[in-house]
PDB file of N, CA and C in Angstrom:
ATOM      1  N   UNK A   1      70.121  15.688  16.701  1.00  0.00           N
ATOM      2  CA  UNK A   1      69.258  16.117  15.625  1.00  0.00           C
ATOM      3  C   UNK A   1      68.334  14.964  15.248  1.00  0.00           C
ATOM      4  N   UNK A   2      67.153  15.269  15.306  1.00  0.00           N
ATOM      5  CA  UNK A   2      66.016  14.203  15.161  1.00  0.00           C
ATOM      6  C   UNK A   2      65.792  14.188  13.253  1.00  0.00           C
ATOM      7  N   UNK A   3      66.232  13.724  12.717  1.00  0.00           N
ATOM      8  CA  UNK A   3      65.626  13.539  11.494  1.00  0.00           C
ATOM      9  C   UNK A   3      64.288  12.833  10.737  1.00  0.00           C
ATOM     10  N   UNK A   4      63.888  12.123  11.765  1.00  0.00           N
ATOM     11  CA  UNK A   4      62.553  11.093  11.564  1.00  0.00           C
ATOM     12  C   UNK A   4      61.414  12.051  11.291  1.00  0.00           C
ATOM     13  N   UNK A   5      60.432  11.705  10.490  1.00  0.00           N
ATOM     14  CA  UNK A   5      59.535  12.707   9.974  1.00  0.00           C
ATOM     15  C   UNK A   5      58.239  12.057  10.767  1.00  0.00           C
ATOM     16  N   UNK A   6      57.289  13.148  11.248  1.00  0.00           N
ATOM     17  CA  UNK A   6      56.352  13.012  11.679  1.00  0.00           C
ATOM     18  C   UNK A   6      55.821  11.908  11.323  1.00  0.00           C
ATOM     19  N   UNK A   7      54.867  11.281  12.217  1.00  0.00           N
ATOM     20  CA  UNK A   7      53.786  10.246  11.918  1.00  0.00           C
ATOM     21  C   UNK A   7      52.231  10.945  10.569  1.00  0.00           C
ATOM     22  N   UNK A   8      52.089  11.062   9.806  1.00  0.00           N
ATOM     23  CA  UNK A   8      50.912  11.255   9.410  1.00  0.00           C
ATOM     24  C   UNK A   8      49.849  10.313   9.509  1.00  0.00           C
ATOM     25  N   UNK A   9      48.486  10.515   8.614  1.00  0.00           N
ATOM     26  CA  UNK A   9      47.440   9.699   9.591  1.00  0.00           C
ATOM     27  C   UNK A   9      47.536   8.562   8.319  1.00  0.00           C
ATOM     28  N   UNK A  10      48.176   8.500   7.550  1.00  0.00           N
ATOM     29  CA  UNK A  10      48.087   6.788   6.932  1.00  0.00           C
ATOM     30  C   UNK A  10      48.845   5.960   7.193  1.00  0.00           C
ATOM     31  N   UNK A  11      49.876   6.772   7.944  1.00  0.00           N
ATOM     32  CA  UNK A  11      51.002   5.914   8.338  1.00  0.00           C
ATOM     33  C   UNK A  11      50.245   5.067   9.869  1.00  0.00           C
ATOM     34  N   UNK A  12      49.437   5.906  10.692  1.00  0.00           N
ATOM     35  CA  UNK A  12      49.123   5.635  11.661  1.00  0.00           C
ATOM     36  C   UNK A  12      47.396   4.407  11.570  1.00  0.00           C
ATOM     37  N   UNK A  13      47.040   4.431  10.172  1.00  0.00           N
ATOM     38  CA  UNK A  13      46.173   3.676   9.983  1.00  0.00           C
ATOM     39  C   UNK A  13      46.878   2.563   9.067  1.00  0.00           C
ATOM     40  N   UNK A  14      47.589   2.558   8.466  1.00  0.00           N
ATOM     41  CA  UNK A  14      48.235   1.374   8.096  1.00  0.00           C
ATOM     42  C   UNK A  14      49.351   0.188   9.442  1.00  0.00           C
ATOM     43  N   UNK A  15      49.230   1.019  10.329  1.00  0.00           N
ATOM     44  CA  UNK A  15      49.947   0.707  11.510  1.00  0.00           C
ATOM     45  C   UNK A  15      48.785  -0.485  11.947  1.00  0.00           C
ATOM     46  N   UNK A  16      47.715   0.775  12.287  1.00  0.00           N
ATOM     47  CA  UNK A  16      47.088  -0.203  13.116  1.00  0.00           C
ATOM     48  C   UNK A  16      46.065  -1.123  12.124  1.00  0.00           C
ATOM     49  N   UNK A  17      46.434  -1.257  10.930  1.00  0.00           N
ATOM     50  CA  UNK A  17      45.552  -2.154   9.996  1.00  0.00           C
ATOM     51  C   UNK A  17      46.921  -3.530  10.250  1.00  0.00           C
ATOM     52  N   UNK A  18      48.012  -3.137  10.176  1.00  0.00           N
ATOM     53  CA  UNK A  18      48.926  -4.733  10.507  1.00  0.00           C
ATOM     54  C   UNK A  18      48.688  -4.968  11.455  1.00  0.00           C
ATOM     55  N   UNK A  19      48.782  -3.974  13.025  1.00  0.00           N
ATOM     56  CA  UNK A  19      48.262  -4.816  14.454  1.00  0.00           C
ATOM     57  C   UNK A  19      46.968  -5.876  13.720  1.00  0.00           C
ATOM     58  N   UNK A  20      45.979  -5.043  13.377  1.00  0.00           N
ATOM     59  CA  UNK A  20      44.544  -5.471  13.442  1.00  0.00           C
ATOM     60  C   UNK A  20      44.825  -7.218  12.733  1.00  0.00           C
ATOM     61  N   UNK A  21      45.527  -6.631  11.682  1.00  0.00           N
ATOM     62  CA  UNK A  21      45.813  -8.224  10.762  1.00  0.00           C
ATOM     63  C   UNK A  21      46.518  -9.006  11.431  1.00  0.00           C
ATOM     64  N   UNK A  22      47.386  -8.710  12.357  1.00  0.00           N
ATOM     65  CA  UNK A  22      48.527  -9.864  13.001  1.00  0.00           C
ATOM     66  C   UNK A  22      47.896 -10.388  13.836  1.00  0.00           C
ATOM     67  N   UNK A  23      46.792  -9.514  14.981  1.00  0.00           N
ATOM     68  CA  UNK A  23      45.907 -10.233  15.502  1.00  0.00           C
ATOM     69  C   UNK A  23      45.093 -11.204  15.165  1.00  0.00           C
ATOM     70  N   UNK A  24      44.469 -11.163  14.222  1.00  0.00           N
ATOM     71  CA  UNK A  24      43.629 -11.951  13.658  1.00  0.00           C
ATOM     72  C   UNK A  24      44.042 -13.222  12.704  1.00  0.00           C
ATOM     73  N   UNK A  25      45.360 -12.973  12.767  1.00  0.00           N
ATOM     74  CA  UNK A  25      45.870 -14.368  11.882  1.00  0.00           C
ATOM     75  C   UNK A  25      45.537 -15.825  12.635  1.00  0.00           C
ATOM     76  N   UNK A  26      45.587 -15.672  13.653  1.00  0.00           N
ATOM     77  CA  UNK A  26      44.935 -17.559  14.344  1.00  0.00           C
ATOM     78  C   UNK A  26      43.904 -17.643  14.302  1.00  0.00           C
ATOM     79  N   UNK A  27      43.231 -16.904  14.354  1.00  0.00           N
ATOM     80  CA  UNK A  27      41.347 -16.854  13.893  1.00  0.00           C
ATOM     81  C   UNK A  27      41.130 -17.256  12.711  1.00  0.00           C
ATOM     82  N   UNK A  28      41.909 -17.032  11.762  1.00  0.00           N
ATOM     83  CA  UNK A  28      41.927 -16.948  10.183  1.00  0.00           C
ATOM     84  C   UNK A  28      42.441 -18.129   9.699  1.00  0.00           C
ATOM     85  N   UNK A  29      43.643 -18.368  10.587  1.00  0.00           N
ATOM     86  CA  UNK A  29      43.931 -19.783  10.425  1.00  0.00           C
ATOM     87  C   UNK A  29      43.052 -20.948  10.681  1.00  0.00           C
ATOM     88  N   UNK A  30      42.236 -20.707  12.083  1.00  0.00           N
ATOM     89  CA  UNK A  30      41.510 -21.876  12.643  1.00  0.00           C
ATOM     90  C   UNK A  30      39.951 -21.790  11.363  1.00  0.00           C
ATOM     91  N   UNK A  31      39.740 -20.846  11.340  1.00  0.00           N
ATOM     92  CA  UNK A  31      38.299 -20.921  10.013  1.00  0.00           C
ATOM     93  C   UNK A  31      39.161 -21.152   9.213  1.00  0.00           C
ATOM     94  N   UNK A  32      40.083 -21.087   8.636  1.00  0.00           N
ATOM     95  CA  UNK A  32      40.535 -21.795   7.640  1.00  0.00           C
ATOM     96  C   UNK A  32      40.492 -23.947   7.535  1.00  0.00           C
ATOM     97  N   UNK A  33      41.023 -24.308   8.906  1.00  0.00           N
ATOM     98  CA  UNK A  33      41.190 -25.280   9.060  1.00  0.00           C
ATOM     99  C   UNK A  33      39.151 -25.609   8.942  1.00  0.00           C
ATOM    100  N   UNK A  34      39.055 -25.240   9.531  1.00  0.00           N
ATOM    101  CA  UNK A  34      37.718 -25.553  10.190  1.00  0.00           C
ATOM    102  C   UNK A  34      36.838 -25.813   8.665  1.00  0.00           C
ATOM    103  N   UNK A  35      37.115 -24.931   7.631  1.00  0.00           N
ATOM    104  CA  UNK A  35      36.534 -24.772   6.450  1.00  0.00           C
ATOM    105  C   UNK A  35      37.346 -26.289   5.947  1.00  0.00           C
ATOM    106  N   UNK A  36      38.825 -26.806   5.602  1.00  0.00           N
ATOM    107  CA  UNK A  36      38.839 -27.864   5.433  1.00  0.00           C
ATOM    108  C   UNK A  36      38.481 -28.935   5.644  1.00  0.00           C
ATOM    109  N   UNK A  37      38.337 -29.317   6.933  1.00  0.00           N
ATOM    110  CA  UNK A  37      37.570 -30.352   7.527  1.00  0.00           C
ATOM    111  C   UNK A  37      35.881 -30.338   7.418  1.00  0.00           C
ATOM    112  N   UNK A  38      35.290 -29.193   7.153  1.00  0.00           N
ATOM    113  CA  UNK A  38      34.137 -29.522   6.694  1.00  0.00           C
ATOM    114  C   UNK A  38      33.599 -30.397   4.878  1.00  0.00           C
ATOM    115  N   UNK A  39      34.588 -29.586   4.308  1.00  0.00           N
ATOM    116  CA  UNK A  39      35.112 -29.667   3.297  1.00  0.00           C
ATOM    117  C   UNK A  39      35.313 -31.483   2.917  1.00  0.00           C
ATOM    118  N   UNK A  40      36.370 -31.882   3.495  1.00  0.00           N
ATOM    119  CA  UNK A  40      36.337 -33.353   3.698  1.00  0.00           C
ATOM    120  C   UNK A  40      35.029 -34.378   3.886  1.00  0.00           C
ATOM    121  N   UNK A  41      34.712 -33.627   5.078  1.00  0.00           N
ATOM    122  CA  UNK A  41      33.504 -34.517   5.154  1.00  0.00           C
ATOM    123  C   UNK A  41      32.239 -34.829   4.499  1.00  0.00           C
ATOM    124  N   UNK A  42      32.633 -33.210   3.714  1.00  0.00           N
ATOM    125  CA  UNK A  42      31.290 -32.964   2.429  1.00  0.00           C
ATOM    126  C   UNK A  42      31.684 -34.035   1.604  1.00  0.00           C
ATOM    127  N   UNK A  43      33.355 -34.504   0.912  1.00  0.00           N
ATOM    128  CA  UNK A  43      33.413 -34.971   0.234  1.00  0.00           C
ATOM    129  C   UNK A  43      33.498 -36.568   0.629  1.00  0.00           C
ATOM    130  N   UNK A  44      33.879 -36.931   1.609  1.00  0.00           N
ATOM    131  CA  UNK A  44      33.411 -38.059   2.224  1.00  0.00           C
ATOM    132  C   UNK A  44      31.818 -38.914   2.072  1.00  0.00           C
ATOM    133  N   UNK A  45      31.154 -37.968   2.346  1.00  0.00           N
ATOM    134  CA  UNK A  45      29.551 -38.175   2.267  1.00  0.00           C
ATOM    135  C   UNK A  45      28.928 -38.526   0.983  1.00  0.00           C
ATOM    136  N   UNK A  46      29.469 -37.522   0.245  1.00  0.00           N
ATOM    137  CA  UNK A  46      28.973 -37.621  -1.161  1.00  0.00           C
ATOM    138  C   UNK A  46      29.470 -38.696  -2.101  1.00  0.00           C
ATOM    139  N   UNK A  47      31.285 -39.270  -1.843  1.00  0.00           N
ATOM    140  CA  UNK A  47      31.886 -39.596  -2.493  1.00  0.00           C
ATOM    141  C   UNK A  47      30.803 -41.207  -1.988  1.00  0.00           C
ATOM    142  N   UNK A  48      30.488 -41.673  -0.640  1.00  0.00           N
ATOM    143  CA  UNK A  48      29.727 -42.638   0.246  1.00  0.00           C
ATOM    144  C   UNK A  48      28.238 -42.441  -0.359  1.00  0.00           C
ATOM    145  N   UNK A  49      27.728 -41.509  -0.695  1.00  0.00           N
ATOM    146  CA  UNK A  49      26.712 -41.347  -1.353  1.00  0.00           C
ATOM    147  C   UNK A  49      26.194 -42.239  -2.805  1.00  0.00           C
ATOM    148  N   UNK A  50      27.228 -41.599  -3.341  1.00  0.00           N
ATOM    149  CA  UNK A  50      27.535 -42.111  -4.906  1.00  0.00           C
ATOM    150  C   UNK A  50      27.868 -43.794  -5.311  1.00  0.00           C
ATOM    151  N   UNK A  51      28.893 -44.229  -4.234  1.00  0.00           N
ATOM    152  CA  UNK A  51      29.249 -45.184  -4.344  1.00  0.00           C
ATOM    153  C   UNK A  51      27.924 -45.989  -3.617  1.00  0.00           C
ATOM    154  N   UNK A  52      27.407 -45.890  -3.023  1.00  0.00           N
ATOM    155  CA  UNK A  52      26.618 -46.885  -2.725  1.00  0.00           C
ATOM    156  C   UNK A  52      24.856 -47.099  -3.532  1.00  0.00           C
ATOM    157  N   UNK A  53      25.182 -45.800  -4.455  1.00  0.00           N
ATOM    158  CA  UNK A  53      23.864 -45.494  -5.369  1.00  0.00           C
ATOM    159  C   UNK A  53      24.319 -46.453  -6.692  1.00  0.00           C
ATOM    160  N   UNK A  54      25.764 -46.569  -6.823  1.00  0.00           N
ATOM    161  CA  UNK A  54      25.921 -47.401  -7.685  1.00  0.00           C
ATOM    162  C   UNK A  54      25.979 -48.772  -7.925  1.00  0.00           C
ATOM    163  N   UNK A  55      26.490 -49.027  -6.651  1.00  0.00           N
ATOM    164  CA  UNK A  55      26.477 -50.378  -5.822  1.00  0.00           C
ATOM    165  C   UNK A  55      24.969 -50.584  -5.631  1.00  0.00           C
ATOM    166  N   UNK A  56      24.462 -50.390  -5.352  1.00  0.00           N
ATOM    167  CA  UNK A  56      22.828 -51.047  -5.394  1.00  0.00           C
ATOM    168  C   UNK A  56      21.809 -50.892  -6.115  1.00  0.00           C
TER     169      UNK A  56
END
């Protein structure tokens, strides 16, 4: 006796909305990283900016 209830269609779009998301998690991760390290260097520059506007 099968008791499991049909698939309906949100079940079958919430399905493939976690594939879609699990895929995309190292992508998400690496622009993530990628956004830090820009991030740094913005503040690197500026922080090199400042200090040497004061210094001279």
């Amino acid at each position: 006796m099968n008791t499991a209830r049909p698939c309906s269609k949100g079940d079958l779009r919430r399905s493939r909305l976690r594939r879609w998301a699990a895929s995309q998690r190292r992508p998400a991760a690496s622009h993530f990283v990628r956004g830090l390290c820009y991030g740094a260097g913005t503040l690197a520059a500026s922080a090199a900016a400042i200090w040497l506007q004061q210094r001279f």
